[in-house]
N, C-alpha and C. Protein backbone atom coordinates (compact mmCIF):
# COMPACT_ATOMS: atom_id res chain seq x y z
N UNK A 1 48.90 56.79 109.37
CA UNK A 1 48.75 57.44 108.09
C UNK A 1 49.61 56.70 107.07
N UNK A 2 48.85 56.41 105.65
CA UNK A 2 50.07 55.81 104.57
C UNK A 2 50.53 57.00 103.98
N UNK A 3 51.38 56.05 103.55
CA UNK A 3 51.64 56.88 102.43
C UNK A 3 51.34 57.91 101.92
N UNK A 4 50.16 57.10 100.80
CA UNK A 4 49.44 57.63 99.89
C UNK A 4 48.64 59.10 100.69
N UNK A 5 48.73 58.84 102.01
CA UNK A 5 47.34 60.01 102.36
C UNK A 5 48.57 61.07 102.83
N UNK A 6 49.58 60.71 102.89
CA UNK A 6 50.81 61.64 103.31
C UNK A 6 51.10 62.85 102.30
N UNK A 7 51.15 62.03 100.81
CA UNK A 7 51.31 62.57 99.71
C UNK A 7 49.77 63.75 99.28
N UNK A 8 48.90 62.57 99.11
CA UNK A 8 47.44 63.52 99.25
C UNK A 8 47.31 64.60 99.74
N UNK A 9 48.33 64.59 101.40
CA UNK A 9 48.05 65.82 102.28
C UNK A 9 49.04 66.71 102.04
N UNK A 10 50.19 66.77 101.18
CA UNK A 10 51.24 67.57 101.10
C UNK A 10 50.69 68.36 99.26
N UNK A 11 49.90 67.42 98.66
CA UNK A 11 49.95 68.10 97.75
C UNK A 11 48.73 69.02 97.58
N UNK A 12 47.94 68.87 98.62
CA UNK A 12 46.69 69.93 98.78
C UNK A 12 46.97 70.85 99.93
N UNK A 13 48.44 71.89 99.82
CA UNK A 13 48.82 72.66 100.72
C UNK A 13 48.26 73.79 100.52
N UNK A 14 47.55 74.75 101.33
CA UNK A 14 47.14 76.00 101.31
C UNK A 14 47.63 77.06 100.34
N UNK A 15 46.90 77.69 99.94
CA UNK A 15 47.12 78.76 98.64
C UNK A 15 48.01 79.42 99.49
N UNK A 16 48.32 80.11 100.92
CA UNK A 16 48.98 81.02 101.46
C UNK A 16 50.45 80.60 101.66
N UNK A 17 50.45 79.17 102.07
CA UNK A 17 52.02 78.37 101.87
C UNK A 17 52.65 78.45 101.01
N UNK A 18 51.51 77.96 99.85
CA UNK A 18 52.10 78.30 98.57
C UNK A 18 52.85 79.72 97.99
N UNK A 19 52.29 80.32 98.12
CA UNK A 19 52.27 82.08 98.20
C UNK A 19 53.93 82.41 98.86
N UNK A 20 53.92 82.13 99.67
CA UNK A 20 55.23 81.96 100.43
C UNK A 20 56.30 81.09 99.89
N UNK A 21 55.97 80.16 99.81
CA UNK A 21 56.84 79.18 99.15
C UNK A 21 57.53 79.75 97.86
N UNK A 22 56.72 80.14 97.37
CA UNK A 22 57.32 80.87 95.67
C UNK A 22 57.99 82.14 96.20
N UNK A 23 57.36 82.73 96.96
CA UNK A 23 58.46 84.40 96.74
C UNK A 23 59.78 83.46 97.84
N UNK A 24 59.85 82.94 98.47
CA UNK A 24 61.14 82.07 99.36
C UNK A 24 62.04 82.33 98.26
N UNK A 25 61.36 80.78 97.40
CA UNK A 25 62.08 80.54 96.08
C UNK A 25 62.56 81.40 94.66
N UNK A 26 61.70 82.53 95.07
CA UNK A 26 61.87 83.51 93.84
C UNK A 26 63.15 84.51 94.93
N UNK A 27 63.33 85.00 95.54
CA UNK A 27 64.25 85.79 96.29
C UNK A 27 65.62 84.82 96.71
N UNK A 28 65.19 83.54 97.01
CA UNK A 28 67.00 82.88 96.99
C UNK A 28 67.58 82.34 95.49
N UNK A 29 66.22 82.91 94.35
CA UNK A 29 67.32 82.54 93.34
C UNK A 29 67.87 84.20 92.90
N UNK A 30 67.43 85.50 93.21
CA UNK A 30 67.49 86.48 92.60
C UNK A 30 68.61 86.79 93.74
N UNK A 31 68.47 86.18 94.81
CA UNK A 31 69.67 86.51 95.69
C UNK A 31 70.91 85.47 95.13
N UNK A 32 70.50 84.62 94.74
CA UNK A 32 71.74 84.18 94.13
C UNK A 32 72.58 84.42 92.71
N UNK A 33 71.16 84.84 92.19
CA UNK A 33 72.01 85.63 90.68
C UNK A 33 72.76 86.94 91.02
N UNK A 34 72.08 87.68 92.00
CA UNK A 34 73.19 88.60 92.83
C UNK A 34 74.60 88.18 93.57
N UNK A 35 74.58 87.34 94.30
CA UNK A 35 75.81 86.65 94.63
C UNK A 35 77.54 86.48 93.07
N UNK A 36 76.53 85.71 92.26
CA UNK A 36 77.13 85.68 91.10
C UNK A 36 77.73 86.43 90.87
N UNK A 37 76.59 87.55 89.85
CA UNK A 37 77.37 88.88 89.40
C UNK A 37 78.34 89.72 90.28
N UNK A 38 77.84 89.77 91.39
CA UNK A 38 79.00 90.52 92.16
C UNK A 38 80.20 89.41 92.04
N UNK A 39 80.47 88.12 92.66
CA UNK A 39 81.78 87.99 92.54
C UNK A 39 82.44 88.03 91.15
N UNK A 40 81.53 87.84 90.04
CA UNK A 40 82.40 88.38 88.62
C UNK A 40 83.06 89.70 88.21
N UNK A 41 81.98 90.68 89.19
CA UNK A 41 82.38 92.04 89.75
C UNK A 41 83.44 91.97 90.12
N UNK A 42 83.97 91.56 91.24
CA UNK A 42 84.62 91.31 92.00
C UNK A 42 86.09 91.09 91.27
N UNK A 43 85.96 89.70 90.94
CA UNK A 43 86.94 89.39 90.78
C UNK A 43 87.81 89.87 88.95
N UNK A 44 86.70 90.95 88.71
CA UNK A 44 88.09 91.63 87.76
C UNK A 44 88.87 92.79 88.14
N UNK A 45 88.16 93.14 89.81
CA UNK A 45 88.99 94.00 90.30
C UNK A 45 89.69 93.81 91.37
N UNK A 46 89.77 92.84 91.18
CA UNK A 46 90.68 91.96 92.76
C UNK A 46 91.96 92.18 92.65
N UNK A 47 92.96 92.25 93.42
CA UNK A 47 94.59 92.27 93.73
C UNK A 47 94.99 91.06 93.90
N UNK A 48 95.25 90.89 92.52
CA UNK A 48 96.03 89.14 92.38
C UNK A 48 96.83 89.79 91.18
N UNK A 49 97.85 89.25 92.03
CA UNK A 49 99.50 89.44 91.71
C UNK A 49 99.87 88.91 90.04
N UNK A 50 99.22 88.37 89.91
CA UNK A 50 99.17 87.16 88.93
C UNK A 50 98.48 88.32 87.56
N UNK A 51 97.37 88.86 87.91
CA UNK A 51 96.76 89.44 86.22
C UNK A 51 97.38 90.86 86.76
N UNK A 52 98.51 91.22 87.38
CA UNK A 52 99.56 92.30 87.19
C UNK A 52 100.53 92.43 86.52
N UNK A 53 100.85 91.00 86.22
CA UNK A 53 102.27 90.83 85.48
C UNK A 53 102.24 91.62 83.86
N UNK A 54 103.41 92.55 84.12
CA UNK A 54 103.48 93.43 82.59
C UNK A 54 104.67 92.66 81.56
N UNK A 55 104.28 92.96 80.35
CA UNK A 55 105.07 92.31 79.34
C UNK A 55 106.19 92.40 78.99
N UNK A 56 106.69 93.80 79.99
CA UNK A 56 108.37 94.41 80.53
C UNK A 56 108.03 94.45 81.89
N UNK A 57 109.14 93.82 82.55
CA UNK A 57 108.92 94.56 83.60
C UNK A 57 109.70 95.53 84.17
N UNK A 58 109.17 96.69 84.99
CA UNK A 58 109.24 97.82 84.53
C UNK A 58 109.29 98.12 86.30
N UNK A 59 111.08 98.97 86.87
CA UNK A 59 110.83 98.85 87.98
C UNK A 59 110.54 100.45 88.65
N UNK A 60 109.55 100.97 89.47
CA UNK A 60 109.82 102.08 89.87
C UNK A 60 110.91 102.58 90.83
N UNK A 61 110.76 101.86 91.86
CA UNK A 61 112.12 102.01 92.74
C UNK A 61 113.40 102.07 91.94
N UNK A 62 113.95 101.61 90.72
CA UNK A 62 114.95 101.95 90.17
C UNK A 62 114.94 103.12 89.39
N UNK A 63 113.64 103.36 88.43
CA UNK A 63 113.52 104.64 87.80
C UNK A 63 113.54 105.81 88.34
N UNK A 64 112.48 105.59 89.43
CA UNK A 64 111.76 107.20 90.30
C UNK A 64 112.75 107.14 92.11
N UNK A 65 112.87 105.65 91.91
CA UNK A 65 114.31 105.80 93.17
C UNK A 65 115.42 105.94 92.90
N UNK A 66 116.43 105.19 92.46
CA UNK A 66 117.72 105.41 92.35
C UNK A 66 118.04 106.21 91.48
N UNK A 67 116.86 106.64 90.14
CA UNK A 67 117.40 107.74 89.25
C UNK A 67 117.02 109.07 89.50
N UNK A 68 116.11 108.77 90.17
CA UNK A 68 115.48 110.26 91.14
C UNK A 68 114.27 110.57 89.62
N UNK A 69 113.73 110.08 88.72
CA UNK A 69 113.01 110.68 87.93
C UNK A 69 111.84 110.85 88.03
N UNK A 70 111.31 112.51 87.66
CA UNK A 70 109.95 112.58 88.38
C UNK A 70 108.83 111.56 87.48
N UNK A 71 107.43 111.64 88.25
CA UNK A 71 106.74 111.02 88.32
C UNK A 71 105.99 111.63 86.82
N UNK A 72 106.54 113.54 86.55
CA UNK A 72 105.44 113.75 85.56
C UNK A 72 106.36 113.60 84.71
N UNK A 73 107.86 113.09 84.83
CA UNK A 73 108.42 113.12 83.00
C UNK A 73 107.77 111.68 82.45
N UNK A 74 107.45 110.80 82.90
CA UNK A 74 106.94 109.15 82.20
C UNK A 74 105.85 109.99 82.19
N UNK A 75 104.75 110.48 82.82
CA UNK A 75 103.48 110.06 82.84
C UNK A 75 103.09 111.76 83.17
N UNK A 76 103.08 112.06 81.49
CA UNK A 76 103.40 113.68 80.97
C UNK A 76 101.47 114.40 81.25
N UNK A 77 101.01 113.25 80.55
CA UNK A 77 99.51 114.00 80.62
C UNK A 77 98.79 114.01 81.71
N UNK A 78 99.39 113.99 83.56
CA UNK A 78 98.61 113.72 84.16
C UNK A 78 98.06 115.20 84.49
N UNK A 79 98.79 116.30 84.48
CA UNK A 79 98.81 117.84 84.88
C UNK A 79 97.79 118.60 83.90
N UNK A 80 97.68 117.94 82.80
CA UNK A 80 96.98 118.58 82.02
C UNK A 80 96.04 117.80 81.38
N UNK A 81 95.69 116.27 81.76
CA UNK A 81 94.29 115.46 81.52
C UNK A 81 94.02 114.86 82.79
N UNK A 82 93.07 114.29 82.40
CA UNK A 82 92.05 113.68 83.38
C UNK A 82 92.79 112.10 83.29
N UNK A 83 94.00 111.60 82.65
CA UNK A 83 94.80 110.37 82.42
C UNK A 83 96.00 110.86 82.62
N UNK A 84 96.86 110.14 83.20
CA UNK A 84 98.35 109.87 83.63
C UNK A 84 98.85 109.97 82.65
N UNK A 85 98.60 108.89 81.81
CA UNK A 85 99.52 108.40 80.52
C UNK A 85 100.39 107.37 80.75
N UNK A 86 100.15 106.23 80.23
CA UNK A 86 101.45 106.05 79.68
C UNK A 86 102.18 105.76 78.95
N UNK A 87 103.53 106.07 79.49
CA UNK A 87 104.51 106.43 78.76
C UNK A 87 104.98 105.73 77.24
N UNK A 88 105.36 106.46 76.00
CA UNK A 88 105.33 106.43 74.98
C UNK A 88 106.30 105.51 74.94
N UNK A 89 106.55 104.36 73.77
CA UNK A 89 107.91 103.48 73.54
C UNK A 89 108.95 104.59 73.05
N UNK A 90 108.14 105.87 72.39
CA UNK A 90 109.85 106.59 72.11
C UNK A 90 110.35 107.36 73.14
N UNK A 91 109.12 107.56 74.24
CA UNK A 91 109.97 108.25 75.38
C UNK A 91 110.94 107.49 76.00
N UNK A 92 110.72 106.03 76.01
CA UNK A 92 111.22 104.83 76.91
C UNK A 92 112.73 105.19 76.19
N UNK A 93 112.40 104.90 74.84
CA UNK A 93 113.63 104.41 74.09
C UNK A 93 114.83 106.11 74.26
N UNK A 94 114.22 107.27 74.42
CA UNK A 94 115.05 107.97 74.34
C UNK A 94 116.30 107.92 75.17
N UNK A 95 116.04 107.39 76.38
CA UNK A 95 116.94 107.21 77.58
C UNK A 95 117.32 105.81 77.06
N UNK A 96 117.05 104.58 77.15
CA UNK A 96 117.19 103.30 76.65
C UNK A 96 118.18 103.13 75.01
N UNK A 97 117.96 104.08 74.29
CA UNK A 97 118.61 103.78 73.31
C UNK A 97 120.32 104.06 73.57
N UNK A 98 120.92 104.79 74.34
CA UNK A 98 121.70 105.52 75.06
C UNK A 98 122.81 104.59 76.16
N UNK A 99 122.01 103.69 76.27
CA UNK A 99 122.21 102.73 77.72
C UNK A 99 123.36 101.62 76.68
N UNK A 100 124.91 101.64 77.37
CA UNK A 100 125.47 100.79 77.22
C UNK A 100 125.53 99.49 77.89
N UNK A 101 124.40 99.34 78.52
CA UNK A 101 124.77 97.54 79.31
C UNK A 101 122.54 97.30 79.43
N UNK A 102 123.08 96.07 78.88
CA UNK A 102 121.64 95.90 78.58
C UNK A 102 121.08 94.46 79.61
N UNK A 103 120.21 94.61 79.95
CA UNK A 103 119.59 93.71 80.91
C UNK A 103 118.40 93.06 79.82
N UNK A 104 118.29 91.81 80.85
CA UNK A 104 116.75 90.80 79.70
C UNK A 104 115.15 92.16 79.77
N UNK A 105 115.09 93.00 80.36
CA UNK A 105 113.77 93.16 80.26
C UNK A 105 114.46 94.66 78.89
N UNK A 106 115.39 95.00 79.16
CA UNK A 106 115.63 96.20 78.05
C UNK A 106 115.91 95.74 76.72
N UNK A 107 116.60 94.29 76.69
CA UNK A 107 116.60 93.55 75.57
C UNK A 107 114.96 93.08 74.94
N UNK A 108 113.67 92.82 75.75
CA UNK A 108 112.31 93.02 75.53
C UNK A 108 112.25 94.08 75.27
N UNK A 109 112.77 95.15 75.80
CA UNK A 109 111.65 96.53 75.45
C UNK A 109 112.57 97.02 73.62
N UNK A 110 114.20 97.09 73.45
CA UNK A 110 114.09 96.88 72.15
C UNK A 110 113.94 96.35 71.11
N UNK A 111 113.26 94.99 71.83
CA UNK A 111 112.68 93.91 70.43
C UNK A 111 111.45 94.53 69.90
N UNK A 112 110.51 95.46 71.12
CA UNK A 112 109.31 95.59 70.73
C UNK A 112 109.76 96.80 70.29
N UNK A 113 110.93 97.82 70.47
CA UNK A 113 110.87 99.11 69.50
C UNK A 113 111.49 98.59 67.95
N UNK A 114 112.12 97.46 67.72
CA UNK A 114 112.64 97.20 66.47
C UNK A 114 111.96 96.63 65.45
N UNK A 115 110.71 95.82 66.48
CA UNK A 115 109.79 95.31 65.50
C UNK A 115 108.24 96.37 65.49
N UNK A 116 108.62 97.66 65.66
CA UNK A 116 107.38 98.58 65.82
C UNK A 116 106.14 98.02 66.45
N UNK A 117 106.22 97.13 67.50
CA UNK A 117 104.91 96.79 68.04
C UNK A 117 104.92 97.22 69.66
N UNK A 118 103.50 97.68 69.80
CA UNK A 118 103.48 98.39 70.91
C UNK A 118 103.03 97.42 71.76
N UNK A 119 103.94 98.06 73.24
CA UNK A 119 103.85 96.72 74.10
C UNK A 119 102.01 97.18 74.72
N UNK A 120 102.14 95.59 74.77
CA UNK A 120 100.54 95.66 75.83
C UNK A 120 100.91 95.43 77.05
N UNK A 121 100.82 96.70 77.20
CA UNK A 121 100.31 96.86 78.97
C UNK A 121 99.17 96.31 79.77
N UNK A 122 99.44 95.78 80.95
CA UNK A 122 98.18 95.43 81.44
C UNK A 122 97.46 96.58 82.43
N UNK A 123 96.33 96.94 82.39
CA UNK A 123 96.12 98.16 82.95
C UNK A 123 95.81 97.91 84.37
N UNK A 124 95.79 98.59 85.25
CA UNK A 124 95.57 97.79 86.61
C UNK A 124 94.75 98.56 87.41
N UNK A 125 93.80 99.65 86.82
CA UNK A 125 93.21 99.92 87.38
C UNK A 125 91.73 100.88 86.23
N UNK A 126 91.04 100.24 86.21
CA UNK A 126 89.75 101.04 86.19
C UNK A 126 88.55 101.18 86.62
N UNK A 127 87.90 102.78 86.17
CA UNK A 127 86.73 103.24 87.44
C UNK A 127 85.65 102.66 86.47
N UNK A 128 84.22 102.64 87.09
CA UNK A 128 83.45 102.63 86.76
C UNK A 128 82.97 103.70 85.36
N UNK A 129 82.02 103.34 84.53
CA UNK A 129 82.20 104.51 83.30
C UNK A 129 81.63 105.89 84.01
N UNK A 130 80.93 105.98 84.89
CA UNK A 130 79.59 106.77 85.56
C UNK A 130 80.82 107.54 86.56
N UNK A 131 82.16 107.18 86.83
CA UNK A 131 82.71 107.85 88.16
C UNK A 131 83.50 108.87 86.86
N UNK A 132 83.76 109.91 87.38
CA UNK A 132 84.55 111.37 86.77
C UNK A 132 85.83 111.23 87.47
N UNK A 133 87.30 111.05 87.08
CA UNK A 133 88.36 111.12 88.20
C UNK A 133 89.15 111.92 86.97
N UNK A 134 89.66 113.08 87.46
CA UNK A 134 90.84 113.73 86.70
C UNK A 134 92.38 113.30 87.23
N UNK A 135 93.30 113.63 87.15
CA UNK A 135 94.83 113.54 87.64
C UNK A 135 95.17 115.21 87.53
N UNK A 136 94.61 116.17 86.38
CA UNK A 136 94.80 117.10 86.27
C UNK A 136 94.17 117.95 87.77
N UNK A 137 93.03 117.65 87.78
CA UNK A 137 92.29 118.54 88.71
C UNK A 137 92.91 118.38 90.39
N UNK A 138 93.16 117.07 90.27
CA UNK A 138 93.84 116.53 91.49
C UNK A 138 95.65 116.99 92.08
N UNK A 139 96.31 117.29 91.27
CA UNK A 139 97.44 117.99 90.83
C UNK A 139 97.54 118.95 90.98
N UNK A 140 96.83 120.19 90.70
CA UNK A 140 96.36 121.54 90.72
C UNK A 140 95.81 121.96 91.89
N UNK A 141 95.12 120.70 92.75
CA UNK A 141 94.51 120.96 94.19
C UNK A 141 95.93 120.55 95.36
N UNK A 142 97.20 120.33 94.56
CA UNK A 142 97.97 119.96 95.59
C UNK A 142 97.93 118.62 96.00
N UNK A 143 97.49 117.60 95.58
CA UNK A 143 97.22 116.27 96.11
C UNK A 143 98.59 115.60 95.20
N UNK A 144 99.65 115.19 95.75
CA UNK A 144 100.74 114.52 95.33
C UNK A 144 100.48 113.37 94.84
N UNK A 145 101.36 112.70 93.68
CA UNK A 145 101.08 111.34 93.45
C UNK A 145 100.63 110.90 94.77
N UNK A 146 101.94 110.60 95.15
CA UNK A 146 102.04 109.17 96.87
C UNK A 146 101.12 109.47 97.39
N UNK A 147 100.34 110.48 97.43
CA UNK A 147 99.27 110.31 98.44
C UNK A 147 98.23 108.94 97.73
N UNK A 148 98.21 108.39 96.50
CA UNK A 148 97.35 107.79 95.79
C UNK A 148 97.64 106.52 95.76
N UNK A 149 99.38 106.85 95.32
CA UNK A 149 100.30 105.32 94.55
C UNK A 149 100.49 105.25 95.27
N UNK A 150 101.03 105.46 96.77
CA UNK A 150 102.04 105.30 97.79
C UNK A 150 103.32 105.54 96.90
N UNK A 151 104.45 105.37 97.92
CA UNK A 151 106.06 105.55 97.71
C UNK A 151 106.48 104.35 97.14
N UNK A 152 105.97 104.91 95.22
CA UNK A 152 106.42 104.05 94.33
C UNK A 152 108.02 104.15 93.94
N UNK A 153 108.97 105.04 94.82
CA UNK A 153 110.34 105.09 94.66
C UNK A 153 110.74 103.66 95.13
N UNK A 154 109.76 102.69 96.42
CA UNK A 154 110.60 101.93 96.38
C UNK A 154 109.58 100.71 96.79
N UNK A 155 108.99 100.71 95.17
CA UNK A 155 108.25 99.56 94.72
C UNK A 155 108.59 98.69 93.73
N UNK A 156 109.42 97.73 93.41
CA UNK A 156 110.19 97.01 92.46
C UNK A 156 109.26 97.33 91.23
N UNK A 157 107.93 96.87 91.14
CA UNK A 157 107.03 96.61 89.80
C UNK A 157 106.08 97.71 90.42
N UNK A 158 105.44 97.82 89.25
CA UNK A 158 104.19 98.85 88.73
C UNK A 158 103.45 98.52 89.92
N UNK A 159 102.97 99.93 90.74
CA UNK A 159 101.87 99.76 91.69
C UNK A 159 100.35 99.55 91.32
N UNK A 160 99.45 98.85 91.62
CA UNK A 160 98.04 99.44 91.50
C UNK A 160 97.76 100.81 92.62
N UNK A 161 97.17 101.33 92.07
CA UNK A 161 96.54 102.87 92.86
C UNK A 161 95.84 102.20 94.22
N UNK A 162 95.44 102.89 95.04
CA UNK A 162 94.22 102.88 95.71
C UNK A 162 93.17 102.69 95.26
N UNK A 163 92.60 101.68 96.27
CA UNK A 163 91.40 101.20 95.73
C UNK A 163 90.12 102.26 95.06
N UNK A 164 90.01 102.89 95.01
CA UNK A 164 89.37 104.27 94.60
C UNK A 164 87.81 104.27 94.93
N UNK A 165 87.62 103.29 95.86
CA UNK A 165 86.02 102.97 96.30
C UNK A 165 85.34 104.20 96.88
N UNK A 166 84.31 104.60 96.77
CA UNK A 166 83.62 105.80 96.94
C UNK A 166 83.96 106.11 98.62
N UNK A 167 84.23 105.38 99.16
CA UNK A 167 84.11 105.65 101.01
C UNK A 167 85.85 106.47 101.15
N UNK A 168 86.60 105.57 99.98
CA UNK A 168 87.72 105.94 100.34
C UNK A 168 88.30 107.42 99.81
N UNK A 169 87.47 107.70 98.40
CA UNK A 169 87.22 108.74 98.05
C UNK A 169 86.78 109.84 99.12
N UNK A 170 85.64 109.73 100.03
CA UNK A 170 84.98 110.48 100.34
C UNK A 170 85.47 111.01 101.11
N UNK A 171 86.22 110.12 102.10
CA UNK A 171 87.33 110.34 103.42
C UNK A 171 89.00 111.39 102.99
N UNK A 172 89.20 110.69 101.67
CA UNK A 172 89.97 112.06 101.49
C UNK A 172 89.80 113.02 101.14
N UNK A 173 88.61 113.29 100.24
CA UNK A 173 87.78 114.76 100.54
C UNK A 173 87.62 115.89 101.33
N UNK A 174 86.63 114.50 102.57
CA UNK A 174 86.78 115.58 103.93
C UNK A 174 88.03 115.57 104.36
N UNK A 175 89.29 115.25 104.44
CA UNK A 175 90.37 115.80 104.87
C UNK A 175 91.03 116.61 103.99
N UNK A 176 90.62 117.15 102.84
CA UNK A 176 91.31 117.67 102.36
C UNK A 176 90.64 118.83 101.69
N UNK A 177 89.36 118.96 102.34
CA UNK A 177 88.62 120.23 102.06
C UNK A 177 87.76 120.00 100.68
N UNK A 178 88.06 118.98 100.16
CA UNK A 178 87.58 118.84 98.64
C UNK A 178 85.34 118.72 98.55
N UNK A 179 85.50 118.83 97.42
CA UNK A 179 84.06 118.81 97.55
C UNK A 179 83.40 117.56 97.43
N UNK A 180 81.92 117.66 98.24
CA UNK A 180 81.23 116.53 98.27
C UNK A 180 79.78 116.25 97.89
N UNK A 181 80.16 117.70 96.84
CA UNK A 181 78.80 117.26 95.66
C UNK A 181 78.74 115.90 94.76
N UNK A 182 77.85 115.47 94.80
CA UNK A 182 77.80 113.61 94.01
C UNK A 182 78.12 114.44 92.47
N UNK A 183 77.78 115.40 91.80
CA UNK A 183 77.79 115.50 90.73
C UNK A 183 79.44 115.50 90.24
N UNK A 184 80.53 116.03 91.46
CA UNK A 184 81.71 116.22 91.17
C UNK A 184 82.54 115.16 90.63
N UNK A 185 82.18 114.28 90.77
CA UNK A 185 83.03 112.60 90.74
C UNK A 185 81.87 111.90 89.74
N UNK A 186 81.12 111.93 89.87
CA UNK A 186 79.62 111.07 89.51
C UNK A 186 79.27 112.12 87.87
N UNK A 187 78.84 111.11 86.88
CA UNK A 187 78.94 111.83 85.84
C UNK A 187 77.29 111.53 85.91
């Protein structure tokens, strides 16, 4: 066989090959535009140490450990919203303004109360717009921070929460009697 009749015979391939051939090709590219989007998914909710870093840093183990301070005086609106909060630069500064020995990150936090600019926080955790999560409702059912943050008394820097993935959700539910209507969480 030449060539030429090689080519001849590949390009007069059956309508049914063909047929096949295209959905192949149509499903490994739609599987690959899926691949994509998920790791872009992915990777704005990934645990890298690196897009945690806050613009103070800000230690819990010294605040909520060695000073013993609770969890709801910083983070006032969690008992009564569906958000933690946080904490205000004049709440910071009320204790901070007070403080006779000053360290580099308290010397940051009164540059940003002297020049009235509010620090940007980096946030380190959000749900989907479609998921419902209160702090209030969760509070009121008895569910302690640490069960969420873990034992941020003796975590140098700002924790991220639990991953808050629906399985992991669901599992503390059933242990904790909570409900497992989709509408409860699911807006």
């Amino acid at each position: 066989m030449t060539t030429e009749d090689f080519i001849k015979r590949m390009t007069n391939i059956p309508f049914a090959w063909s047929s096949v051939g295209k959905a192949a090709i149509i499903l490994l590219v739609c599987g690959g535009v899926a691949l994509v989007v998920g790791l872009l998914y992915a990777s704005g909710a990934a645990d890298s140490s690196a897009q945690d870093i806050q613009p103070v840093s800000f230690s819990h183990k010294f605040h909520a450990g060695q000073l013993e301070i609770s969890c709801l005086f910083c983070h006032r609106y969690a008992h009564v919203s569906s958000v933690a909060g946080v904490p205000s630069m004049q709440l910071c500064m009320g204790c901070h303004q007070n403080l006779g020995e000053e360290t580099p990150e308290t010397k940051k936090l009164l540059g940003y109360w002297e020049n009235g600019t509010p620090i940007q926080w980096i946030r380190l955790q959000r749900l989907p717009d479609f998921v419902y999560f209160t702090h209030e409702m969760h509070l009121h059912h008895g569910v302690d921070c640490v069960h969420c943050h873990g034992r941020v008394e003796e975590m140098p820097h700002t924790p991220r929460a639990s991953s808050f993935e629906m399985g992991w959700c669901l599992s503390c539910h059933r242990q904790q009697g909570g409900s497992l209507d989709c509408l409860t969480c699911h807006k």
